[in-house]
C-alpha atoms as a PDB file:
ATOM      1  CA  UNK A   1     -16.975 -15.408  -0.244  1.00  0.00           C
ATOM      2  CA  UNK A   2     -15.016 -13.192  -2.381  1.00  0.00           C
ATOM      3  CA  UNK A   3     -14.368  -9.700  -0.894  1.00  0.00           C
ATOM      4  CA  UNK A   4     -12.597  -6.326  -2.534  1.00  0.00           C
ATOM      5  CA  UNK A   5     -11.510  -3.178  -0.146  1.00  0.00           C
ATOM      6  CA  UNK A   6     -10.828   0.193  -1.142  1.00  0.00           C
ATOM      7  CA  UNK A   7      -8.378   1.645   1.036  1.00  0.00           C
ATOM      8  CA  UNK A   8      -7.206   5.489   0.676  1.00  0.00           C
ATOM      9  CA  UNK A   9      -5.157   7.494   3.351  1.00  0.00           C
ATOM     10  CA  UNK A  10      -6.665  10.709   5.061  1.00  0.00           C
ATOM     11  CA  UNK A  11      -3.847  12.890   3.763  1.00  0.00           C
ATOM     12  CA  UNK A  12      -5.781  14.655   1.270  1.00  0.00           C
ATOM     13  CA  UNK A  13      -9.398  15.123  -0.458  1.00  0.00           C
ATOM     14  CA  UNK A  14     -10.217  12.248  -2.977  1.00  0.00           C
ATOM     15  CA  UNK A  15     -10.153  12.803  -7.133  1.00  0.00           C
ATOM     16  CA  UNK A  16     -11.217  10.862  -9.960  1.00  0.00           C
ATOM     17  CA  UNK A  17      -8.827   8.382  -9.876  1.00  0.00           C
ATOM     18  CA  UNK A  18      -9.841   7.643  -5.710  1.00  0.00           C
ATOM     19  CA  UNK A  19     -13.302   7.440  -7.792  1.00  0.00           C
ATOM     20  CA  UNK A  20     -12.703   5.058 -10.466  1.00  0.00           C
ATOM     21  CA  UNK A  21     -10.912   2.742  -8.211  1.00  0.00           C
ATOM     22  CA  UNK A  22     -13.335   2.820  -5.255  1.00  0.00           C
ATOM     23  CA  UNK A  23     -15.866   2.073  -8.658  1.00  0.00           C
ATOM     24  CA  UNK A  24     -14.133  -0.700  -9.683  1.00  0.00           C
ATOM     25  CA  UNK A  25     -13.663  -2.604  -6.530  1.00  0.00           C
ATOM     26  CA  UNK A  26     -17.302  -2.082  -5.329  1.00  0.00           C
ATOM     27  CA  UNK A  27     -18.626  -4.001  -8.580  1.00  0.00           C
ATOM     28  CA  UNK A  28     -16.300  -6.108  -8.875  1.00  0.00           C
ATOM     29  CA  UNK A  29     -17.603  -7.574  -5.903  1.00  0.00           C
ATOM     30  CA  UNK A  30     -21.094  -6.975  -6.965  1.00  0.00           C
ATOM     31  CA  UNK A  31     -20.567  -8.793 -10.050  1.00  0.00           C
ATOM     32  CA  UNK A  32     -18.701 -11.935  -7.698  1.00  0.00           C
ATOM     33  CA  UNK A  33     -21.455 -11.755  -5.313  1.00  0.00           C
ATOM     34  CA  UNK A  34     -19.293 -10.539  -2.332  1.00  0.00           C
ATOM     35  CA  UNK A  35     -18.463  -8.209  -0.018  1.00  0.00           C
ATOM     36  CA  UNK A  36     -17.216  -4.417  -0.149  1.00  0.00           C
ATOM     37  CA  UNK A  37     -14.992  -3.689   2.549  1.00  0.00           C
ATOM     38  CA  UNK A  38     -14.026   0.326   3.088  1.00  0.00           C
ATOM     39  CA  UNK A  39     -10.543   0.992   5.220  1.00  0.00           C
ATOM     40  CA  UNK A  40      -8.363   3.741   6.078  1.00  0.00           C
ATOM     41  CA  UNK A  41      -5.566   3.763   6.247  1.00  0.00           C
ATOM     42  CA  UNK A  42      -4.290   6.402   8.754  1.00  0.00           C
ATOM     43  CA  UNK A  43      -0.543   5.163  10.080  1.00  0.00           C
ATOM     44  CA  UNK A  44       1.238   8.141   8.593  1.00  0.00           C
ATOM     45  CA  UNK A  45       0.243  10.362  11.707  1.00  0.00           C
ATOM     46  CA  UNK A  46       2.534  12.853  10.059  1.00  0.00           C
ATOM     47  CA  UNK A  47       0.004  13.621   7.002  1.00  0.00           C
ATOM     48  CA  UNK A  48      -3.540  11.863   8.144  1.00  0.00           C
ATOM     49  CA  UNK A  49      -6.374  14.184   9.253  1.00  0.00           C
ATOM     50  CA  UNK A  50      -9.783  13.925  10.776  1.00  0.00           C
ATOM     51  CA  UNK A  51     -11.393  16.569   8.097  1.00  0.00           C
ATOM     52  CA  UNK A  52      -9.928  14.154   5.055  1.00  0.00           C
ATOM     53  CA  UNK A  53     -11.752  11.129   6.631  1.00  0.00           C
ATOM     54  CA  UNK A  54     -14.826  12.694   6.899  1.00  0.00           C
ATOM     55  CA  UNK A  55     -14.657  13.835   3.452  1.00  0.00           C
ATOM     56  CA  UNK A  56     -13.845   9.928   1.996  1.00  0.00           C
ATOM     57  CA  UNK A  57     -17.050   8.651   3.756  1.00  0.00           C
ATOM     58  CA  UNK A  58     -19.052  11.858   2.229  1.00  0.00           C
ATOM     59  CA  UNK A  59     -17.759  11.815  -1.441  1.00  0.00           C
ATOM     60  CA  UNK A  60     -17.912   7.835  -1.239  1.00  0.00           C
ATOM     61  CA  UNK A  61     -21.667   8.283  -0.484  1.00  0.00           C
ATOM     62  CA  UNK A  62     -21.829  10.909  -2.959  1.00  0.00           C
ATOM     63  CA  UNK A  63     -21.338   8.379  -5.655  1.00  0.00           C
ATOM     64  CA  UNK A  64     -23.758   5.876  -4.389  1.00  0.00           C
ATOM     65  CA  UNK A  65     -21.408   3.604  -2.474  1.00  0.00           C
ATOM     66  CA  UNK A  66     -21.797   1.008   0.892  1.00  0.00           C
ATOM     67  CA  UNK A  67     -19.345  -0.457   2.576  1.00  0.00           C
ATOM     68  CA  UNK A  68     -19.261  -3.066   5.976  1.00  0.00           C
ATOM     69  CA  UNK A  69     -19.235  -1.152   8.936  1.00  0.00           C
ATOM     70  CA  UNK A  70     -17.868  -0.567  11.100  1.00  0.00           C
ATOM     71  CA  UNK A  71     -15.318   0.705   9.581  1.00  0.00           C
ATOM     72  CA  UNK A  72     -11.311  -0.429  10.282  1.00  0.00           C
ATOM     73  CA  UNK A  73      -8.903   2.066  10.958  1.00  0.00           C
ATOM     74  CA  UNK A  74      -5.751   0.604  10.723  1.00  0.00           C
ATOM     75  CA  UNK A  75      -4.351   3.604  13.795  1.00  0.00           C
ATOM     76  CA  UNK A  76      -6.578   1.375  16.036  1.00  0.00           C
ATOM     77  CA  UNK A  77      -4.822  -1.881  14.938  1.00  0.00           C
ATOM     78  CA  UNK A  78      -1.019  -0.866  15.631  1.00  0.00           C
ATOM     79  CA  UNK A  79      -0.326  -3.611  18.126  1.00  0.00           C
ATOM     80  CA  UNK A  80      -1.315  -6.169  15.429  1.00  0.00           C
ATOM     81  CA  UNK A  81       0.875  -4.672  13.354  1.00  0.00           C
ATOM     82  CA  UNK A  82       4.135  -4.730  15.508  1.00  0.00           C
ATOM     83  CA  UNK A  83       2.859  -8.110  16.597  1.00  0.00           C
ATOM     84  CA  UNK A  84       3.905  -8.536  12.814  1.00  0.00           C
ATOM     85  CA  UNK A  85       7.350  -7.031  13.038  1.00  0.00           C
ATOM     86  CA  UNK A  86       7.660  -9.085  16.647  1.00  0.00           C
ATOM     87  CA  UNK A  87       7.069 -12.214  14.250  1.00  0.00           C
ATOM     88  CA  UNK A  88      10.063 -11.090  11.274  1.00  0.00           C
ATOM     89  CA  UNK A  89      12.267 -10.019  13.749  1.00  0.00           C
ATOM     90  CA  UNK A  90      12.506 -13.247  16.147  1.00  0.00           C
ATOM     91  CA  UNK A  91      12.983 -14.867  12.428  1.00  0.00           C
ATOM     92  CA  UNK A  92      15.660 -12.838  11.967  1.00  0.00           C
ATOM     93  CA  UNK A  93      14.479 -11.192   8.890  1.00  0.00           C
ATOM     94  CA  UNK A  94      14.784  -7.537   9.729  1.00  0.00           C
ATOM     95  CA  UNK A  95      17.139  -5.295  10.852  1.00  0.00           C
ATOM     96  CA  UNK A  96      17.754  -1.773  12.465  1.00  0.00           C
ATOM     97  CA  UNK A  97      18.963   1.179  10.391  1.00  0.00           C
ATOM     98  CA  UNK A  98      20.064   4.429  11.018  1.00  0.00           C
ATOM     99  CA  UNK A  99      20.905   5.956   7.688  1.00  0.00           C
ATOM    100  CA  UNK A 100      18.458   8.880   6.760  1.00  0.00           C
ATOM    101  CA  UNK A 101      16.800   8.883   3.618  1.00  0.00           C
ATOM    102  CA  UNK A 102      19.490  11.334   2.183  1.00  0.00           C
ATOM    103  CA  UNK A 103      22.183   8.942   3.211  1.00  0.00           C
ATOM    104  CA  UNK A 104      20.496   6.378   1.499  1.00  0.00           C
ATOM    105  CA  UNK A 105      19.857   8.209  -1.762  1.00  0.00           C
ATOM    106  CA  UNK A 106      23.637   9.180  -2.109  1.00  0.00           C
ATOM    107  CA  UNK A 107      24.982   5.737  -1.244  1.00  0.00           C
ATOM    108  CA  UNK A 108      22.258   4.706  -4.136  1.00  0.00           C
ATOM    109  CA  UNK A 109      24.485   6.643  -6.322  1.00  0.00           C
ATOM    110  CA  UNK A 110      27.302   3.955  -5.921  1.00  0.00           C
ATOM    111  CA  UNK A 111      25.514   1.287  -5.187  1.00  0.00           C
ATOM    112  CA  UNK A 112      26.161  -2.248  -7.238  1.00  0.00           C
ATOM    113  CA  UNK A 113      22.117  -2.199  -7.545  1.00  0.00           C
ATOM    114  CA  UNK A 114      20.301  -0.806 -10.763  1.00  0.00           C
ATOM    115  CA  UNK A 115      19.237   2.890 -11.104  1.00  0.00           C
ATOM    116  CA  UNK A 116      15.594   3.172  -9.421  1.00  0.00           C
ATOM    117  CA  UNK A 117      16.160   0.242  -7.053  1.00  0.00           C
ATOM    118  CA  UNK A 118      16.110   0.005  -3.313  1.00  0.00           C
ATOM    119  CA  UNK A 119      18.910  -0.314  -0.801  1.00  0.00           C
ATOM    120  CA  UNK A 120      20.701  -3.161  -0.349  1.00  0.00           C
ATOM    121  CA  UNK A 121      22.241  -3.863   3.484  1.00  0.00           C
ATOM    122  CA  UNK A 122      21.456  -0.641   5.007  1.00  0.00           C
ATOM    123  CA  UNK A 123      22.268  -2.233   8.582  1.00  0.00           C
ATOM    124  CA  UNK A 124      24.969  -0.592  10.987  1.00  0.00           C
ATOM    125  CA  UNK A 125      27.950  -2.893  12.564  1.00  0.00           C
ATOM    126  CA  UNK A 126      27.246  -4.441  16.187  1.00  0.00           C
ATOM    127  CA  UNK A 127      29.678  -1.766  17.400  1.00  0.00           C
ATOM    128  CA  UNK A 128      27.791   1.450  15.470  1.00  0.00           C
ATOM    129  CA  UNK A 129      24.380  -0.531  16.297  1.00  0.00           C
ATOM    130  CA  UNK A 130      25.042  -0.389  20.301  1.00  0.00           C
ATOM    131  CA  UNK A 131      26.971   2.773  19.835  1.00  0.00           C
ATOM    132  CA  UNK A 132      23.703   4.278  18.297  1.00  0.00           C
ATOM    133  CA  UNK A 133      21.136   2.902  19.961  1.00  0.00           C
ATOM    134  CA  UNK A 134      22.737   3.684  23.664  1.00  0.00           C
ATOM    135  CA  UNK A 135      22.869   7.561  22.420  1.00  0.00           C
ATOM    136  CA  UNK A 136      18.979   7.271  21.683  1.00  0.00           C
ATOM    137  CA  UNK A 137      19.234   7.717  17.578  1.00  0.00           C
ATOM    138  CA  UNK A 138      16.111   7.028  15.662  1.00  0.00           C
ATOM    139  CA  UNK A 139      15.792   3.886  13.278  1.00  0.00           C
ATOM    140  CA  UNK A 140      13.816   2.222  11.177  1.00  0.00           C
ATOM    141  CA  UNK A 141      13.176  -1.637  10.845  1.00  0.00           C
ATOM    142  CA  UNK A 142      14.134  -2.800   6.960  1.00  0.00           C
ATOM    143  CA  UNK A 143      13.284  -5.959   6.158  1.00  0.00           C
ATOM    144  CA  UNK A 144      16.296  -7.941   5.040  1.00  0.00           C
ATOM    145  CA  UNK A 145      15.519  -9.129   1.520  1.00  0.00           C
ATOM    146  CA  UNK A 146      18.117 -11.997   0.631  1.00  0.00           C
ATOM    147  CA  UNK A 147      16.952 -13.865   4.124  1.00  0.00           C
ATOM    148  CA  UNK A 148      13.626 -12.976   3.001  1.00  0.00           C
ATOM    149  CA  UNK A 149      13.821 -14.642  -0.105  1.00  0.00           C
ATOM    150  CA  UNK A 150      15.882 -17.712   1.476  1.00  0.00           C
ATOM    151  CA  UNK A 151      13.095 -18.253   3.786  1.00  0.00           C
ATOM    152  CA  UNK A 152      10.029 -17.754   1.245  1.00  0.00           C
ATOM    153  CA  UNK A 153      11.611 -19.471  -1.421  1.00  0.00           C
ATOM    154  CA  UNK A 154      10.255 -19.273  -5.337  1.00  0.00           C
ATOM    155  CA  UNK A 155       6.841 -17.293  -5.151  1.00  0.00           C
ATOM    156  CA  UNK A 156       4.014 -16.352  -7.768  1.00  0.00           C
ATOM    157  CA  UNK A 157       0.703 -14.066  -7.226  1.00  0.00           C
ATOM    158  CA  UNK A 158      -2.347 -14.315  -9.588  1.00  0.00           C
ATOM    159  CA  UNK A 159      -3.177 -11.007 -11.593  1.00  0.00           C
ATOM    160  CA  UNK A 160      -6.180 -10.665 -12.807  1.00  0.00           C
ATOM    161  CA  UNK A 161      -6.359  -7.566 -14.115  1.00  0.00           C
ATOM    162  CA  UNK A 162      -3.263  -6.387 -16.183  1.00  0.00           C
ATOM    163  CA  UNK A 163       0.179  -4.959 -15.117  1.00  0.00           C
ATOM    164  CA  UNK A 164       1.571  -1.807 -16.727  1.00  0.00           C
ATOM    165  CA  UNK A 165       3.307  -4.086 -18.852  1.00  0.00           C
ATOM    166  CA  UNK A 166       0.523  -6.222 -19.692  1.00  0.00           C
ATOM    167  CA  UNK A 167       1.027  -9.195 -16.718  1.00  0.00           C
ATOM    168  CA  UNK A 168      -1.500 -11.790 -16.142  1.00  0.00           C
ATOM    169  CA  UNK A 169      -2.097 -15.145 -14.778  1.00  0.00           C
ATOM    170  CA  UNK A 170       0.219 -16.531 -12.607  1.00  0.00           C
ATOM    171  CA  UNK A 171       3.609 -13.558 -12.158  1.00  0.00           C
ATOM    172  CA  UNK A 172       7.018 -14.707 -10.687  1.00  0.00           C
ATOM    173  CA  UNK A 173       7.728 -12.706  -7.465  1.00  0.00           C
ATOM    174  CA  UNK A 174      10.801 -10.617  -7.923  1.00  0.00           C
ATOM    175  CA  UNK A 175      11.271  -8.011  -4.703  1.00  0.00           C
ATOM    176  CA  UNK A 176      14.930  -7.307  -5.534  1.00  0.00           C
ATOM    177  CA  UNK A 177      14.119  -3.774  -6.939  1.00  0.00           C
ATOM    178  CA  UNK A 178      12.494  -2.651  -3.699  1.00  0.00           C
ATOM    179  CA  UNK A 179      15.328  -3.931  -1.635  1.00  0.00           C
ATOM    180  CA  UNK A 180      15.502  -3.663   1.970  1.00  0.00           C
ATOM    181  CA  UNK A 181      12.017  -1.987   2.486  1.00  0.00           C
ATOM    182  CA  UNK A 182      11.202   0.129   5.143  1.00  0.00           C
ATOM    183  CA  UNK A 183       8.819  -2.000   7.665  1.00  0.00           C
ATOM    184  CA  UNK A 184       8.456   0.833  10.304  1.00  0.00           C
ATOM    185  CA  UNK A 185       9.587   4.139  11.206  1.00  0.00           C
ATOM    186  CA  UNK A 186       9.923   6.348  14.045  1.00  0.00           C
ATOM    187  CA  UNK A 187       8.411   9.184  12.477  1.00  0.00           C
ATOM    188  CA  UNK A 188       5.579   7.406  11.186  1.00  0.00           C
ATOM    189  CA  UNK A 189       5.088   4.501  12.781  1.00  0.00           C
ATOM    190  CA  UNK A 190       4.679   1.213  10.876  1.00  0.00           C
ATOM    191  CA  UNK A 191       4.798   1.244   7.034  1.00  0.00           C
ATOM    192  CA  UNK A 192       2.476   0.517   4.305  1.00  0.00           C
ATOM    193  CA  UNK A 193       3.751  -3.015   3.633  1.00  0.00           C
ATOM    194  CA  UNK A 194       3.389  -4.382   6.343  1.00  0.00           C
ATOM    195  CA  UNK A 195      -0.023  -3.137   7.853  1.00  0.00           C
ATOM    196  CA  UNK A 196      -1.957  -4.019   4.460  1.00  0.00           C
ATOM    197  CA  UNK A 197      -1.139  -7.299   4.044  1.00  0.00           C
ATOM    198  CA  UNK A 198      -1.936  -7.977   8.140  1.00  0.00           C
ATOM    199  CA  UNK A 199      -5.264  -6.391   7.693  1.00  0.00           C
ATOM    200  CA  UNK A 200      -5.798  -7.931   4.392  1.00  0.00           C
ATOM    201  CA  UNK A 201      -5.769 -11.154   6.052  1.00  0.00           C
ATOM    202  CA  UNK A 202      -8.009  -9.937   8.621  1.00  0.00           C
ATOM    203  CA  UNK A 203     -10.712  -8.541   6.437  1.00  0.00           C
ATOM    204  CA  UNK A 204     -10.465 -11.812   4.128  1.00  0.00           C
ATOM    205  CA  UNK A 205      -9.964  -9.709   1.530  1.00  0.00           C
ATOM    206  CA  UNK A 206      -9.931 -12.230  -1.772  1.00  0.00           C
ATOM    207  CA  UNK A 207      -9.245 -10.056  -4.520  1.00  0.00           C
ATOM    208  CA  UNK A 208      -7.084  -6.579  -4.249  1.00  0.00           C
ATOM    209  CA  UNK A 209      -8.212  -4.288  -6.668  1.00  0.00           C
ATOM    210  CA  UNK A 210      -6.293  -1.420  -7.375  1.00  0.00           C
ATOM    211  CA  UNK A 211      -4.422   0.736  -9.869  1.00  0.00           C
ATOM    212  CA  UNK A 212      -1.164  -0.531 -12.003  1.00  0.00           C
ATOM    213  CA  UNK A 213       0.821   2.042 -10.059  1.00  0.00           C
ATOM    214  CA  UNK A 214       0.710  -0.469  -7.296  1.00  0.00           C
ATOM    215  CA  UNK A 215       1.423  -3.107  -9.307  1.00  0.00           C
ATOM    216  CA  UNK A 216       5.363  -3.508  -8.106  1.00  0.00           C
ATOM    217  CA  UNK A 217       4.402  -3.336  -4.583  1.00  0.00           C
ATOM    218  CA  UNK A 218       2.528  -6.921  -4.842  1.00  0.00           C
ATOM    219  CA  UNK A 219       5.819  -8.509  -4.855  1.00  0.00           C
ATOM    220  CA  UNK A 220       7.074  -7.051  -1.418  1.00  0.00           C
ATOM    221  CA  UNK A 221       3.525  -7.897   0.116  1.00  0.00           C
ATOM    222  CA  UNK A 222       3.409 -11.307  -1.528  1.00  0.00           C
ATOM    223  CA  UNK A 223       6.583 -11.894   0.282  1.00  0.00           C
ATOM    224  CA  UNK A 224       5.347 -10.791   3.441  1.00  0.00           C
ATOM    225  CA  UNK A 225       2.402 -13.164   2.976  1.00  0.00           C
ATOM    226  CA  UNK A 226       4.708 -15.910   2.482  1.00  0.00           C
ATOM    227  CA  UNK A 227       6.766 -15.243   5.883  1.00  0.00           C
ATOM    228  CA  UNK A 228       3.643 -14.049   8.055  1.00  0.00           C
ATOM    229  CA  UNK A 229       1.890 -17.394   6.899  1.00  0.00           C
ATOM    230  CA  UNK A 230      -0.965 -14.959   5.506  1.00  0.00           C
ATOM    231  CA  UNK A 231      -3.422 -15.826   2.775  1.00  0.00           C
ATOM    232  CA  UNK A 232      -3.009 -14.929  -0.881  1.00  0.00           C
ATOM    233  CA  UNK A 233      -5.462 -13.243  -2.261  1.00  0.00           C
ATOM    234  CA  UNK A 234      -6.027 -12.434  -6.100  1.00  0.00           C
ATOM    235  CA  UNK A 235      -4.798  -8.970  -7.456  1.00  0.00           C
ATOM    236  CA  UNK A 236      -6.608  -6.702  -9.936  1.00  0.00           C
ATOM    237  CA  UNK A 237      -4.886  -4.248 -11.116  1.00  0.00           C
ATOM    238  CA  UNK A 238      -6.597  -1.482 -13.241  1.00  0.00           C
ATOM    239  CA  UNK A 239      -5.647   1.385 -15.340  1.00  0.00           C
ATOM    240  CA  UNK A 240      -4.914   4.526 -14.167  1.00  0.00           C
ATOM    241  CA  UNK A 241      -7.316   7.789 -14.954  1.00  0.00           C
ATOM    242  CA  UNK A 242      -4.947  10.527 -16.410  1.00  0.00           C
ATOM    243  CA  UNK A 243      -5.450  14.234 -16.570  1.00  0.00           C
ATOM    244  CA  UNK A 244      -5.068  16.641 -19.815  1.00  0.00           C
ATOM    245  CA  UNK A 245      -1.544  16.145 -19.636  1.00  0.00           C
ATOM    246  CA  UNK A 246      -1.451  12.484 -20.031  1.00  0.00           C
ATOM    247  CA  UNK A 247      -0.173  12.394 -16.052  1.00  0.00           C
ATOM    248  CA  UNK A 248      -2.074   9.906 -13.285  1.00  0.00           C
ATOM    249  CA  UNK A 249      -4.112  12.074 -11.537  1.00  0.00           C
ATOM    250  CA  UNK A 250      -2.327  12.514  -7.571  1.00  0.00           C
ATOM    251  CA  UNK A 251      -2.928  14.684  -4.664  1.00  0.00           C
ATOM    252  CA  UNK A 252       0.307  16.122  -4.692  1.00  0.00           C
ATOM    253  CA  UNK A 253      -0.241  17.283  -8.247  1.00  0.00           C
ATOM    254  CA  UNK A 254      -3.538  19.470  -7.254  1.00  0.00           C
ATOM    255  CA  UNK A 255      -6.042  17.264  -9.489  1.00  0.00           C
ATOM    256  CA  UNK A 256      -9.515  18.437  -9.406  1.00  0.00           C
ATOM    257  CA  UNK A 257     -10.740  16.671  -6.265  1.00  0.00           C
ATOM    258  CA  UNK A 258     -14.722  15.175  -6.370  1.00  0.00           C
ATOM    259  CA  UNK A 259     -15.889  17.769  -4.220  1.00  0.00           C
ATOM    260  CA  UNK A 260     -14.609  21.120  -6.322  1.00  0.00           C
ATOM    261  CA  UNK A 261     -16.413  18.295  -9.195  1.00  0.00           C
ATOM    262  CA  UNK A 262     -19.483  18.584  -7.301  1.00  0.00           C
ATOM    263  CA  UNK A 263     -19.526  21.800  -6.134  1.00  0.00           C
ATOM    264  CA  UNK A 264     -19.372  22.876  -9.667  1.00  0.00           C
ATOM    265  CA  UNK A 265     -22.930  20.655 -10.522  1.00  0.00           C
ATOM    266  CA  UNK A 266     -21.853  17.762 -11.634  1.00  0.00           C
ATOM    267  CA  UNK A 267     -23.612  14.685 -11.217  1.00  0.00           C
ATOM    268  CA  UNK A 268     -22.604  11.177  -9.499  1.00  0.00           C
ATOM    269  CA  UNK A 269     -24.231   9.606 -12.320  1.00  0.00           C
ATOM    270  CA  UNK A 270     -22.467  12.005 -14.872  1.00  0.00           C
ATOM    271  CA  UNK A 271     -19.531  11.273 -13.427  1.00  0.00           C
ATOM    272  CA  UNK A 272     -19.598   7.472 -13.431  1.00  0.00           C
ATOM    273  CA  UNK A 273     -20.988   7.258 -16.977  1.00  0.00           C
ATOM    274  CA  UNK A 274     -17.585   9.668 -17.388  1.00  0.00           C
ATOM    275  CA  UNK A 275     -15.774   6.642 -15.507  1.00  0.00           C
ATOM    276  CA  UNK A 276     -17.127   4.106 -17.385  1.00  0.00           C
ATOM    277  CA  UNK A 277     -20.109   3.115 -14.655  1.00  0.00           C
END
């Protein structure tokens, strides 16, 4: 049975664009005949809060949504997740790093690697490794993208919907311009990557539907797929809603969030007819 998710983060209240994506997912699988799966995603412990998860289940509901309960959390599911790591790292496809992400960002400066690309062997020497890790430094886990790739060999995902640069059908995975992504932290536990393609495959999620910003990050989570021996599901990726300014809407950029939209009178029917609903 085909099944779509929409999956924010409790680090903020939702906005139009939360809206038109949690729109598009829920009748998508209406229109497939399947199943609408909510999750939050609430590993950055840094950023998450209680108040912001309440308010995605009440502005959700506001607009005429259901969802599966209950309800995963992915903070209740962090053993699977470093049952995940466990499973890359006795493969030998990730390594421990110390460099800070300041560090990183001036060695990027440098680095043989094109502008806007990820690092590339960010790994200590055995001797700094033991040195480090006996003095109790934090480090992160990076996955080690040439063995990666060595291991998965040639990949492809199915989009659906369109990439920013038109994609569709069957696309070539190409994770060189993430490089050696960040699989967990210290600070906040483990990463995006990882945890959403593990609970993915748990919630037999068939089709990802989401917005073309996320577009690049299929090819990192394809390739985890590939390693973890996880399903592939289908991607649909949509456009993005855009303020005045021609900008995505984002939290960090103050849009108008769906409660100051409601508190001001607006409909959920206005504002889905707005959306396109």
């Amino acid at each position: 049975m085909t099944a779509t998710r929409f999956a924010p983060s409790p680090t903020g209240l939702l906005h139009k664009g939360h809206a038109f994506s949690a729109l598009t997912a829920s009748e998508t699988a209406r229109a497939l005949g399947g199943r609408f799966v909510l999750r939050i995603e609430d590993i950055d412990f840094t950023r998450c809060r209680p108040q912001f998860e309440a308010a995605i289940f009440e502005d959700l509901a506001w607009l005429g949504l259901t969802w599966e309960t209950p309800v995963l959390r992915q903070s209740e599911h962090i053993d699977d997740y470093l049952a995940a790591l466990e499973t890359l790292r006795g493969k030998g496809l990730v390594y421990r790093s110390f460099k800070t992400r300041r560090e990183i960002a001036l060695a990027s400066l440098s680095a043989p690697h094109g502008a806007g690309e990820g690092p590339r062997d960010a790994r200590p020497t055995a001797a700094e490794e033991a040195a480090r890790l006996a003095a109790g430094e934090p480090f992160a886990w990076r996955l080690d993208l040439a063995a990666a790739e060595a291991a998965a060999g040639p990949l492809t995902f199915v989009e659906a919907g369109a990439g920013p640069a038109g994609e569709r059908g069957a696309v070539a995975v190409d994770a060189g311009p993430a490089g050696d992504v960040v699989l967990a932290r210290k600070d906040v536990g483990v990463a995006y990557h990882l945890a959403v393609v593990v609970d993915d495959a748990r919630q037999q999620i068939t089709d990802v539907v989401r917005g073309a910003d996320l577009f690049e990050a299929t090819h990192v989570q394809r390739l985890l797929q590939a390693l973890l021996g996880l399903p592939e599901p289908r991607y649909h990726h949509h456009r993005l809603v855009v303020g005045a300014d021609g900008r995505r809407l984002a939290k960090r950029d103050r849009a108008e969030t769906l409660r100051a939209i409601r508190e001001r009178g607006v409909t959920a029917e206005a504002l889905r007819r707005e959306l396109g609903f």
